[in-house]
Protein backbone atom coordinates (compact mmCIF):
# COMPACT_ATOMS: atom_id res chain seq x y z
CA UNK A 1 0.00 0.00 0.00
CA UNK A 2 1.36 3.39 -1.01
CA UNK A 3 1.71 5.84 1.78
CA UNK A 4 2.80 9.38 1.75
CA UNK A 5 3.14 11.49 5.02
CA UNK A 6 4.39 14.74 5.70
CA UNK A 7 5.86 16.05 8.99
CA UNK A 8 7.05 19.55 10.47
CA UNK A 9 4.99 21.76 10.03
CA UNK A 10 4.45 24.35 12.75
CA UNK A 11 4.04 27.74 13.48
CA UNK A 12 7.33 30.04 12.95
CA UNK A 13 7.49 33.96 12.82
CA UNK A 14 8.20 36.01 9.87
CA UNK A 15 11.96 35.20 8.03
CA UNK A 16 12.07 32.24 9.87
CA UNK A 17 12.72 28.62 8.17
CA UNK A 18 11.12 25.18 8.51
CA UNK A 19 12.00 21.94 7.04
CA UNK A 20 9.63 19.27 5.85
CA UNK A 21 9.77 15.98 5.54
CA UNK A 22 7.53 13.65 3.25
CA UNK A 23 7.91 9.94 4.03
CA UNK A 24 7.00 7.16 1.42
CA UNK A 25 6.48 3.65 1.30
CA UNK A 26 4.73 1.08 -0.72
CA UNK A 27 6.53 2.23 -4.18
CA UNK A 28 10.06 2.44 -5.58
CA UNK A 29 11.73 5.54 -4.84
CA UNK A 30 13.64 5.57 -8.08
CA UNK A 31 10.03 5.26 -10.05
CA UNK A 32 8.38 8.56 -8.81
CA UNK A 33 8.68 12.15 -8.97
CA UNK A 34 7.69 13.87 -5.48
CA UNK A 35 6.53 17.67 -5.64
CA UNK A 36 5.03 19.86 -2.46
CA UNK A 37 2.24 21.26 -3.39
CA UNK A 38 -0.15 24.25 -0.40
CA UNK A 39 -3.34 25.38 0.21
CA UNK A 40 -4.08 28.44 1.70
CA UNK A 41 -7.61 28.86 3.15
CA UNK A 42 -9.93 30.06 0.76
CA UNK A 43 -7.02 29.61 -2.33
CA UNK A 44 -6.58 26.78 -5.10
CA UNK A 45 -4.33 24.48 -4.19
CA UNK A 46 -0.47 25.47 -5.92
CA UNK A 47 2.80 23.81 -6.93
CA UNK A 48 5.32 24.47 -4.41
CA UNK A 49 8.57 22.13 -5.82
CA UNK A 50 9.13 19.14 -7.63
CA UNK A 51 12.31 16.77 -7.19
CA UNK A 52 13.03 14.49 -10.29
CA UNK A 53 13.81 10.99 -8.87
CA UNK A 54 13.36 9.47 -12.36
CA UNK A 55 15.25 8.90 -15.90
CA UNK A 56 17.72 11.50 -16.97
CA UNK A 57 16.58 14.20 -14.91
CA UNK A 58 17.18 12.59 -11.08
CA UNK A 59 18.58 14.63 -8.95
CA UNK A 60 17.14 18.27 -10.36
CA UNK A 61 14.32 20.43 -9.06
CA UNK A 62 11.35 22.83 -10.28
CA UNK A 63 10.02 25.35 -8.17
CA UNK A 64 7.61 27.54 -8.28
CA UNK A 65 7.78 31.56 -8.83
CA UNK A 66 6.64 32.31 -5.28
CA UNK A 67 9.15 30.52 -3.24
CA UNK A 68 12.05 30.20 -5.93
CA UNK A 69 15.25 31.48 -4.10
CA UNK A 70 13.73 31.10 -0.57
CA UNK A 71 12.72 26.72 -0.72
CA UNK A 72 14.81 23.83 -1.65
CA UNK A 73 14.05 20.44 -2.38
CA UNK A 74 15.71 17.50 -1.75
CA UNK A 75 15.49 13.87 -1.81
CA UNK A 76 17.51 11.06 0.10
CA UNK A 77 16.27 8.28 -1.62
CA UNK A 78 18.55 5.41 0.98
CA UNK A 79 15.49 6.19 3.26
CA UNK A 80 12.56 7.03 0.52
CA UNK A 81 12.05 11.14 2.12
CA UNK A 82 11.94 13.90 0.42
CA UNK A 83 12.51 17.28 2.26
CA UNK A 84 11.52 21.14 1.66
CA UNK A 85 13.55 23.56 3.35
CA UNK A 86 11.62 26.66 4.05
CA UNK A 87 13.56 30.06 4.48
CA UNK A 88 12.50 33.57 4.70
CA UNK A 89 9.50 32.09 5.76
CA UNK A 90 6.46 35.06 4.37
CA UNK A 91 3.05 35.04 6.41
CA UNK A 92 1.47 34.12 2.23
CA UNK A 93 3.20 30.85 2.83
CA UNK A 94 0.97 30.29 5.05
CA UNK A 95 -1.04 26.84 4.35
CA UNK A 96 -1.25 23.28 4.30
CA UNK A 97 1.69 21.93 2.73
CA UNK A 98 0.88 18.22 0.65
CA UNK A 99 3.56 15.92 -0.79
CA UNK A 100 2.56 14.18 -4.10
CA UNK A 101 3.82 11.09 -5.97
CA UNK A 102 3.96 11.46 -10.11
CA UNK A 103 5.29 9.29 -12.35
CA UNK A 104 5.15 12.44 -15.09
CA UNK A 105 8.36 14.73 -15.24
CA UNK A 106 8.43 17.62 -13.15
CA UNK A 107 7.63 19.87 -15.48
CA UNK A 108 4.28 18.74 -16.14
CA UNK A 109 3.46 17.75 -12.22
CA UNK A 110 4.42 21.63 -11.78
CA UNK A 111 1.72 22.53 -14.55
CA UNK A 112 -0.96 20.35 -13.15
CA UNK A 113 -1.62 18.00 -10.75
CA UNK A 114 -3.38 15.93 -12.60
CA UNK A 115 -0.61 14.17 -12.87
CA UNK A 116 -0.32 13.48 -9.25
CA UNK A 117 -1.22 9.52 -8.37
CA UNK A 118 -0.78 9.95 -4.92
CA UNK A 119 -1.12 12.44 -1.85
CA UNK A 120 -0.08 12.60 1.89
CA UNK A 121 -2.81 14.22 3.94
CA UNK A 122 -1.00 17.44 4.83
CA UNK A 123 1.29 19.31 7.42
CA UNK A 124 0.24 22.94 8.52
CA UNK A 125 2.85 25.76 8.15
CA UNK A 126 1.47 28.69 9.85
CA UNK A 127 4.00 32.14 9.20
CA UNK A 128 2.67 34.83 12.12
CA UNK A 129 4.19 37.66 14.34
């Protein structure tokens, strides 16, 4: 059974950084994409990052506009996790943070999730004074 599940996410002030983890099972870590996506209440849900795991492109990352510079994705694929590390943490970052399983190249997981096969059930990040 494929399982997906996020941890870390808390409540941090204003230029502070968080990292989270995404835990997976039930799949081969060398067969998957994983990408962070967030919801913020009231918002659509958004592509955060996306760390290529398959073909010629393991290893690289896609990210999108709004945290570009400030998040980075990795992946340590001895233990199947995949991390975000959050700095200058902005109170719009504010949301529930998903990880997400693709088989597609991060390109396209970025420009939809209807790519995504799979989904962890969330971590909040809350960013306040």
């Amino acid at each position: 059974q494929v399982q997906l599940v996020e941890s870390g996410g808390a409540v941090v002030q204003p230029g502070g950084s968080l990292r989270l983890s995404c835990a997976s099972s039930g799949f081969a870590s060398d067969d998957w994409n994983i990408a962070w996506f967030r919801q913020a209440p009231g918002k659509a849900r958004e592509a955060v990052s996306c760390v290529a795991r398959t073909g010629g492109a393991a290893g690289t990352a896609e990210y999108g506009n709004s945290v570009k510079g400030r998040f980075i994705t990795s992946s340590d694929t001895s233990d199947n996790t995949v991390f975000l590390q959050m700095n200058g943490l902005k109170p719009e970052d504010t949301a529930v943070y998903y990880c997400a399983a693709s088989p597609s190249q991060c390109i396209v997981v970025m420009a939809t999730e209807r790519s995504v096969f799979y989904w962890g059930r969330g971590t909040q990040v809350t960013v306040s004074p």
